[in-house]
N, C-alpha and C. Protein backbone atom coordinates (compact mmCIF):
# COMPACT_ATOMS: atom_id res chain seq x y z
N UNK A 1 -15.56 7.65 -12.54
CA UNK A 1 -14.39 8.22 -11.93
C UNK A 1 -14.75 8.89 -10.61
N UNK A 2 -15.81 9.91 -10.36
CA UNK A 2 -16.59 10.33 -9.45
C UNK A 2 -16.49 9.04 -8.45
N UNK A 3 -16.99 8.44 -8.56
CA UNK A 3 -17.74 6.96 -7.62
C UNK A 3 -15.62 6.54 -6.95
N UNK A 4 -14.79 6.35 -7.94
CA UNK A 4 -13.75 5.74 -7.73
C UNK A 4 -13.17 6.68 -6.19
N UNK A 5 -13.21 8.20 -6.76
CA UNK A 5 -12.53 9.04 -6.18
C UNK A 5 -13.53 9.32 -4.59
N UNK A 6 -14.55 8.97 -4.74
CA UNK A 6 -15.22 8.90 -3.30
C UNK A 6 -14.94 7.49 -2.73
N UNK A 7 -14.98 6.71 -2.94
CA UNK A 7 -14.49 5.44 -2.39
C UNK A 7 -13.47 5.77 -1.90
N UNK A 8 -12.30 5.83 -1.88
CA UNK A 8 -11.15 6.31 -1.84
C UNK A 8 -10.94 7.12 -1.03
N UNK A 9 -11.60 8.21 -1.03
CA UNK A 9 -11.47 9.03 0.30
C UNK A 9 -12.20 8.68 1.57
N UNK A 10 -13.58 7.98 1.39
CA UNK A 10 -14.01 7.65 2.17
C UNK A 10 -13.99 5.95 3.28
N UNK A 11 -12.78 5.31 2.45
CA UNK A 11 -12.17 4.17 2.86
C UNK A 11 -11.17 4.73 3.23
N UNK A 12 -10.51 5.41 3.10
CA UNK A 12 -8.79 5.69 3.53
C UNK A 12 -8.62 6.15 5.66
N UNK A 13 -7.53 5.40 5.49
CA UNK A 13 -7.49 5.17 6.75
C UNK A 13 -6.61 6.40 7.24
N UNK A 14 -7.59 7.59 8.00
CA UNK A 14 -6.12 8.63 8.05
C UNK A 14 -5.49 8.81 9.03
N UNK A 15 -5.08 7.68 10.27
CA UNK A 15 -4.89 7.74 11.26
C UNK A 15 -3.38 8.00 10.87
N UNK A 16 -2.83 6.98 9.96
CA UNK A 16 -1.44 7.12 9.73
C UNK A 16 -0.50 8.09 9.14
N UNK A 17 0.43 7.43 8.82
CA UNK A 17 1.20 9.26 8.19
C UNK A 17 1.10 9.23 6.86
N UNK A 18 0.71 8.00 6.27
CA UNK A 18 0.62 8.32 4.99
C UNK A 18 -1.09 9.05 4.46
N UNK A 19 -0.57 8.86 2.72
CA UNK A 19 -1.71 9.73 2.40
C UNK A 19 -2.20 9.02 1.02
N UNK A 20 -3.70 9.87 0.18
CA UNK A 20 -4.02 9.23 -0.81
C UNK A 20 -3.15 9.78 -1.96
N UNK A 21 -2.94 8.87 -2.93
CA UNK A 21 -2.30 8.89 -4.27
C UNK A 21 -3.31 8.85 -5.37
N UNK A 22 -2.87 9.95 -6.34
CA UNK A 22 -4.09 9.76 -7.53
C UNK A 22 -2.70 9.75 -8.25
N UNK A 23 -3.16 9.00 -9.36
CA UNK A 23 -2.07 8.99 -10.59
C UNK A 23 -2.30 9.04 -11.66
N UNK A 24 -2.40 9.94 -12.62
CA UNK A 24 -2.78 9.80 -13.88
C UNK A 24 -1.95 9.39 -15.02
N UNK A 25 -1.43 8.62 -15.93
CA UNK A 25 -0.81 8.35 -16.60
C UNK A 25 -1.67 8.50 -17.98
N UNK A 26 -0.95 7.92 -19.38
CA UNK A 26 -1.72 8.43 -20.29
C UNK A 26 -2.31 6.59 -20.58
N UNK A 27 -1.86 5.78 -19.80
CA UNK A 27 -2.30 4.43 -20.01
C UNK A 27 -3.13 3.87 -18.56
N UNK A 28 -3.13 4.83 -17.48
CA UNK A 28 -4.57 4.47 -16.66
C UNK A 28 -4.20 5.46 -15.28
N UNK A 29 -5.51 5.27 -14.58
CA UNK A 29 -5.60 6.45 -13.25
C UNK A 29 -5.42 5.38 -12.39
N UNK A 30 -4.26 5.33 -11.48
CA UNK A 30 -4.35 5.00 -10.11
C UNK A 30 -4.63 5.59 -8.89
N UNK A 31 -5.41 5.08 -8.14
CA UNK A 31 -6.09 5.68 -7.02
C UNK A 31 -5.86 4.76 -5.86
N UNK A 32 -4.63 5.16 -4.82
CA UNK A 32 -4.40 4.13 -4.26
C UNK A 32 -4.57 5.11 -2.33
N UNK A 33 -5.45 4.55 -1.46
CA UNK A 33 -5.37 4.74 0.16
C UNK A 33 -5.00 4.22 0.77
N UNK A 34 -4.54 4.41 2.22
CA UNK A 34 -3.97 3.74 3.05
C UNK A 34 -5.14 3.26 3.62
N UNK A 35 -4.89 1.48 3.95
CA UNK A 35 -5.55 1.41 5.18
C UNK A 35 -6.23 -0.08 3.88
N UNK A 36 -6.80 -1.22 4.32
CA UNK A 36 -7.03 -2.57 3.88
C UNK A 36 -8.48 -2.38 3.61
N UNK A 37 -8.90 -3.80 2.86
CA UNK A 37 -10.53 -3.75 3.03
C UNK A 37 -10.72 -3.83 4.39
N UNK A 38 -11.86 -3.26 4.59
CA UNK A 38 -12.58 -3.88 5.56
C UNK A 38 -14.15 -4.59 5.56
N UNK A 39 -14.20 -5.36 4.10
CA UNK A 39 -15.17 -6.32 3.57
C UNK A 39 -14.10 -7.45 2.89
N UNK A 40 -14.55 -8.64 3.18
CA UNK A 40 -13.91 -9.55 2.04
C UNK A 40 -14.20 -8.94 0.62
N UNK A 41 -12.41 -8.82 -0.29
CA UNK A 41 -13.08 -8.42 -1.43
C UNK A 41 -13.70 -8.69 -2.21
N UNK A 42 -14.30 -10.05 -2.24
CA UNK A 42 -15.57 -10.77 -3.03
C UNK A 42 -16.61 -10.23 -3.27
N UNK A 43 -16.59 -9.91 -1.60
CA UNK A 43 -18.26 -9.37 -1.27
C UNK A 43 -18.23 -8.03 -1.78
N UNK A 44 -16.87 -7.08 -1.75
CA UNK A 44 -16.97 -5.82 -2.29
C UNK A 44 -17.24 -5.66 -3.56
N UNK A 45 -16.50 -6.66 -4.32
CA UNK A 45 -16.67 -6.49 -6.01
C UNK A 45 -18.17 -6.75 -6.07
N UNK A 46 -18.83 -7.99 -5.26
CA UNK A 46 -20.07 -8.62 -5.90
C UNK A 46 -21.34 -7.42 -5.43
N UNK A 47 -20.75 -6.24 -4.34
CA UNK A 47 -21.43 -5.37 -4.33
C UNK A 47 -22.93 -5.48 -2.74
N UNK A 48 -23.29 -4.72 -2.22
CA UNK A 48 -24.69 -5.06 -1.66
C UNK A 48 -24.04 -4.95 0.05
N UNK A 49 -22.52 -4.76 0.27
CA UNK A 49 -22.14 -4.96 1.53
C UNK A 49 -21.49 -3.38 1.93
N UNK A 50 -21.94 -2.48 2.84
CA UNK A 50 -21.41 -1.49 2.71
C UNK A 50 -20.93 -1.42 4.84
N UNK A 51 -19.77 -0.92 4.38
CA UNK A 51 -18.61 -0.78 5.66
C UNK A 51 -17.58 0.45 5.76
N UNK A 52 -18.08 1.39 5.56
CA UNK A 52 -17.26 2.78 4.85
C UNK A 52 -16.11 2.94 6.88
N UNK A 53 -14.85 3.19 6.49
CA UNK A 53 -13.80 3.46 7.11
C UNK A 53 -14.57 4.81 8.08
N UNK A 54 -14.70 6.10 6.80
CA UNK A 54 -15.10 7.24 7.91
C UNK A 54 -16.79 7.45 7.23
N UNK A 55 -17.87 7.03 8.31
CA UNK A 55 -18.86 6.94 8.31
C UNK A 55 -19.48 8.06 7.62
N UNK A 56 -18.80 9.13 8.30
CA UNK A 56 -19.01 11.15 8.39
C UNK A 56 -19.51 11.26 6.77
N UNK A 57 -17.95 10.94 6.73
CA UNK A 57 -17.67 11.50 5.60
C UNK A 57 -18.62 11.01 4.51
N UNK A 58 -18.69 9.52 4.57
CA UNK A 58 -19.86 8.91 3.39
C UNK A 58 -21.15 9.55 3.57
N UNK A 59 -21.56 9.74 5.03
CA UNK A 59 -23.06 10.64 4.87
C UNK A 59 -22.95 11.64 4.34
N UNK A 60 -21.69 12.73 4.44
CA UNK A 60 -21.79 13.45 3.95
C UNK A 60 -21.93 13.55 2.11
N UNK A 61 -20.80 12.75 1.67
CA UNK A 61 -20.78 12.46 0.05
C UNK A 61 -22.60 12.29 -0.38
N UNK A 62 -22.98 11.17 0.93
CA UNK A 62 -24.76 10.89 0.22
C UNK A 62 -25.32 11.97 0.36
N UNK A 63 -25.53 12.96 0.90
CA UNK A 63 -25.98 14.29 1.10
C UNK A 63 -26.21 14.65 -0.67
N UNK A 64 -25.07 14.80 -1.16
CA UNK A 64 -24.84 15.67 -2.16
C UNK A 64 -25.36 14.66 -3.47
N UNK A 65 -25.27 13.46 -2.99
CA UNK A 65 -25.63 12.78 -4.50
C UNK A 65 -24.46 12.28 -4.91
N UNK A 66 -23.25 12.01 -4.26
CA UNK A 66 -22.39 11.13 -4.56
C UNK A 66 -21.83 9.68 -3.67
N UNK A 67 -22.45 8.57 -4.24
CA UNK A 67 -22.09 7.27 -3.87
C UNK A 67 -23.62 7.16 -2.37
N UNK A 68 -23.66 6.03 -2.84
CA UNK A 68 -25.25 5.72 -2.30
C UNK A 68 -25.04 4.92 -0.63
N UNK A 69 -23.95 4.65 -0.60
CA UNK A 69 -23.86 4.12 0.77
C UNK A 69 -24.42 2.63 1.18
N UNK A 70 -24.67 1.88 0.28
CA UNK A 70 -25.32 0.50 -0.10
C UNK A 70 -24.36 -0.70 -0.84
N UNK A 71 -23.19 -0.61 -0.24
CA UNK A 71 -22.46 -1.43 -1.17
C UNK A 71 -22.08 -1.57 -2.39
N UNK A 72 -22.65 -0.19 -3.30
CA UNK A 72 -22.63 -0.79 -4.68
C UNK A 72 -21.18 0.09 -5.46
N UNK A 73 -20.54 0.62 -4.75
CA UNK A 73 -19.22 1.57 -5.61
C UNK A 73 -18.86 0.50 -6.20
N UNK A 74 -17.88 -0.48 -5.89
CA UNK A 74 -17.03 -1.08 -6.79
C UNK A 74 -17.73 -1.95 -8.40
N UNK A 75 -18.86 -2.21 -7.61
CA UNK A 75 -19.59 -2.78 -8.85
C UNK A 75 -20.29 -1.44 -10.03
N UNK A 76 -20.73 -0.33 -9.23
CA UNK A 76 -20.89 0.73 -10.14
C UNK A 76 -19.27 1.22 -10.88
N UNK A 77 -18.39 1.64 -10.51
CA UNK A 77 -17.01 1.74 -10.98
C UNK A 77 -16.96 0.35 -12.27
N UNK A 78 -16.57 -0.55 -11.51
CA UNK A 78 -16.61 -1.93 -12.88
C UNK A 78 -17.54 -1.84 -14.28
N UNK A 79 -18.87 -1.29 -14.02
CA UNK A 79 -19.81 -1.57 -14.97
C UNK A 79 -19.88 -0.38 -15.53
N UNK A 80 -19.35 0.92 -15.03
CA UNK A 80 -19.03 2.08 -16.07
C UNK A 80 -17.50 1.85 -17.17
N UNK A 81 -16.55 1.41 -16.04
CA UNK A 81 -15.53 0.95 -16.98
C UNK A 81 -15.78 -0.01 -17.95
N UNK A 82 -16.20 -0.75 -18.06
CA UNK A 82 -17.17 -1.68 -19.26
C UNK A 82 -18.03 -0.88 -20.00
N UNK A 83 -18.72 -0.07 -19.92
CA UNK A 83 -19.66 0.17 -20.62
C UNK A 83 -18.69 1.35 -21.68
N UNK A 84 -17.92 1.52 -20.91
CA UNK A 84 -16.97 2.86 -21.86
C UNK A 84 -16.11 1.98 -22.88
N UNK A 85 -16.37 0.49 -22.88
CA UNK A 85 -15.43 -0.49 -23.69
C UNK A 85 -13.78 -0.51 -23.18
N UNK A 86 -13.44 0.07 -21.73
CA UNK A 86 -12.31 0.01 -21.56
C UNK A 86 -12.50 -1.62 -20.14
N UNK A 87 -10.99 -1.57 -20.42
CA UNK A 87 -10.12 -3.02 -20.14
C UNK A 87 -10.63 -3.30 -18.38
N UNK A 88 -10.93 -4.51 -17.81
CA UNK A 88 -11.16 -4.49 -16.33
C UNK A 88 -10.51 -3.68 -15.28
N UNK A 89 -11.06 -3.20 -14.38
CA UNK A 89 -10.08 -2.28 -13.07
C UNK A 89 -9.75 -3.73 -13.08
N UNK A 90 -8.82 -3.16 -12.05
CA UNK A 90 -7.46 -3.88 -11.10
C UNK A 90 -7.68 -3.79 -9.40
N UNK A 91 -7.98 -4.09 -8.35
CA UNK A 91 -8.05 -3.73 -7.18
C UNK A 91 -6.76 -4.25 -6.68
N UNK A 92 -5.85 -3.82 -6.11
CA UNK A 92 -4.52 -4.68 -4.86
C UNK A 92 -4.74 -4.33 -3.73
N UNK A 93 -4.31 -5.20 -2.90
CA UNK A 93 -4.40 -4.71 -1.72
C UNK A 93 -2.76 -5.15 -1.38
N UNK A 94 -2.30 -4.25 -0.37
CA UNK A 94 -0.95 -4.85 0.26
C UNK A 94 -0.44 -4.39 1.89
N UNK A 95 -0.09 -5.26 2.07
CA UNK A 95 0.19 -4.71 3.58
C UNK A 95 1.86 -4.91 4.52
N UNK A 96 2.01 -3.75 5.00
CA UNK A 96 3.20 -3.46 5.48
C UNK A 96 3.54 -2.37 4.54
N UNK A 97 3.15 -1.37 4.30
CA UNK A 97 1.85 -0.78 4.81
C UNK A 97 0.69 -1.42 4.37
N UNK A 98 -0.12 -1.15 5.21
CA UNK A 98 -1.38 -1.68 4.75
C UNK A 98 -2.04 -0.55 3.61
N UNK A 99 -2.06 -1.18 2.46
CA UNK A 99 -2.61 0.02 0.92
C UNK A 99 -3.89 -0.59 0.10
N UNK A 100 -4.64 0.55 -0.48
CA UNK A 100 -5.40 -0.49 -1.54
C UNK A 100 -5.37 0.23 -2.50
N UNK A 101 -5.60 -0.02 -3.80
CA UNK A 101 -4.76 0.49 -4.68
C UNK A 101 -5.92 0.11 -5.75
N UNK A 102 -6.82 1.37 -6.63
CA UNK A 102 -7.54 0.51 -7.53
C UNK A 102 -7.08 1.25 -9.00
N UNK A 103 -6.91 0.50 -9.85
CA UNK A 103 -6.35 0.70 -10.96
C UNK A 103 -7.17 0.56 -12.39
N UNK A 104 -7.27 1.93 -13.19
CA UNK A 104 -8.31 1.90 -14.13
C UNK A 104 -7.86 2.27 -15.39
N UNK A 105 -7.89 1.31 -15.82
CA UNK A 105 -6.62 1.30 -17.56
C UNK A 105 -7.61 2.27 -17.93
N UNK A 106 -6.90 3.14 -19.27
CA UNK A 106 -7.89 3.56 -20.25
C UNK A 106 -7.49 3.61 -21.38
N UNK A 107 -6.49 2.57 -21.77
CA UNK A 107 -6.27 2.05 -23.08
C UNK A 107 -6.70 0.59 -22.98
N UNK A 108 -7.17 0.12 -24.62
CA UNK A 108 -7.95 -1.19 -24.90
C UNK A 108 -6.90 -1.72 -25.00
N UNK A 109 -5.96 -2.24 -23.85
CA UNK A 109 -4.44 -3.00 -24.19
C UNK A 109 -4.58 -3.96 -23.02
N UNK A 110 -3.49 -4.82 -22.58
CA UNK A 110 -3.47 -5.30 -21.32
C UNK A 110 -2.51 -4.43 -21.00
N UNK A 111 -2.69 -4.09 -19.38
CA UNK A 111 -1.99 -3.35 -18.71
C UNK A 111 -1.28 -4.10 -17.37
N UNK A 112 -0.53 -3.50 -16.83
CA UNK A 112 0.11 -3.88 -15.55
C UNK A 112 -0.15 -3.81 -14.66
N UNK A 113 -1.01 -3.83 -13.48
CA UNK A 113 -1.35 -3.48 -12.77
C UNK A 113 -0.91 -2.77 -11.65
N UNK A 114 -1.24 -1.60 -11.21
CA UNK A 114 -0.16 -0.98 -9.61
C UNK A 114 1.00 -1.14 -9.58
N UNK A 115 2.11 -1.38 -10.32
CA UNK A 115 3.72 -1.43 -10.73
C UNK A 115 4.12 -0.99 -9.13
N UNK A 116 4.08 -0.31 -8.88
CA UNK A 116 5.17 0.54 -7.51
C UNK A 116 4.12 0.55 -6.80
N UNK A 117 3.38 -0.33 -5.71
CA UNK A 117 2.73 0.04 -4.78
C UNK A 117 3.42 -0.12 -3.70
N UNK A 118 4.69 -0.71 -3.03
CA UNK A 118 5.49 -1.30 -2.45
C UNK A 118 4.26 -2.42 -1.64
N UNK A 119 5.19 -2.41 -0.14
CA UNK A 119 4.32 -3.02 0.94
C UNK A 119 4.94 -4.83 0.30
N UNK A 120 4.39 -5.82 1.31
CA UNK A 120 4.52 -6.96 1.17
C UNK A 120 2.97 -7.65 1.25
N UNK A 121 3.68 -8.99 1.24
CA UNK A 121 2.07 -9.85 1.04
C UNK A 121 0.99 -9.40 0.36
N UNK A 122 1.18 -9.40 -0.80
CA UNK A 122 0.58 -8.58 -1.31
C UNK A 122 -0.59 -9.04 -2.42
N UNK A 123 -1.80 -8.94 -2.58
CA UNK A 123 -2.73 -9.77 -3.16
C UNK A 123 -3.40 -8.81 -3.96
N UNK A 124 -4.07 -9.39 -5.19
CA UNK A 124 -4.80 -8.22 -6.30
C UNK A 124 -5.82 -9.39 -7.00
N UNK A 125 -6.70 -8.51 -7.47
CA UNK A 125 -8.01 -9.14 -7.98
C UNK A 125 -8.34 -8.36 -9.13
N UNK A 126 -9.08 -8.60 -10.73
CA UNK A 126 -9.74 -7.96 -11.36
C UNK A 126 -10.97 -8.11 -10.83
N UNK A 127 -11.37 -7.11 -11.15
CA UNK A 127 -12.71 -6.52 -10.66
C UNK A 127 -13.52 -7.17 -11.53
N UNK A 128 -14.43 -8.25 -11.73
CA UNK A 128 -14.74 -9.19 -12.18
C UNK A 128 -16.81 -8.26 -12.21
């Protein structure tokens, strides 16, 4: 969760007027920023490619011992959610606004993924 919630701040694009969303429900946490990949998300899930939005800020997080700055969040996020026996994240991305949106069931059910993210063209991946 740590790893999710630094990603997230440290990808989010804050030029615009919007802002980050955490959501807790009792059937999963959404964590959704403004602003797109800026890695193909292949390469993000498969991990090893690192491109952080605000540079600062990620040195700063590595300072302290949170998130390594090496590509590996989304694949560390995926393989804790597995190991806890809960259901695959969800990543979307959508644009108009441009959002990314990662979604972490924590019931052993199938879930829905990002329901209300608005935006158009809109594309999503399990985190494989």
């Amino acid at each position: 969760m740590r790893e999710a919630l630094a990603n997230c701040l440290v990808n989010a694009d804050y030029c615009g007027r919007r802002g980050l969303v955490v959501l807790k429900t009792p059937e999963r946490i959404e964590l959704a920023n403004p602003g797109g990949f800026r890695v193909d998300m292949d390469k993000a899930l498969a991990g090893g490619v690192s491109d952080p939005r605000n540079a600062t800020m990620a040195k700063m997080f590595s300072l302290v011992e949170i998130g390594e700055r090496a590509g590996s969040g989304l694949p560390k996020i995926v393989d804790g959610w597995r190991a806890c026996g809960l259901p695959q994240p969800v990543i979307a991305e959508s644009f108009d606004p441009d959002r990314t949106v990662l979604v972490l069931p924590l019931e052993n059910r199938r879930q829905k993924p990002a329901a209300k993210t608005g935006g158009k063209n809109r594309r999503q991946k399990p985190a494989e």
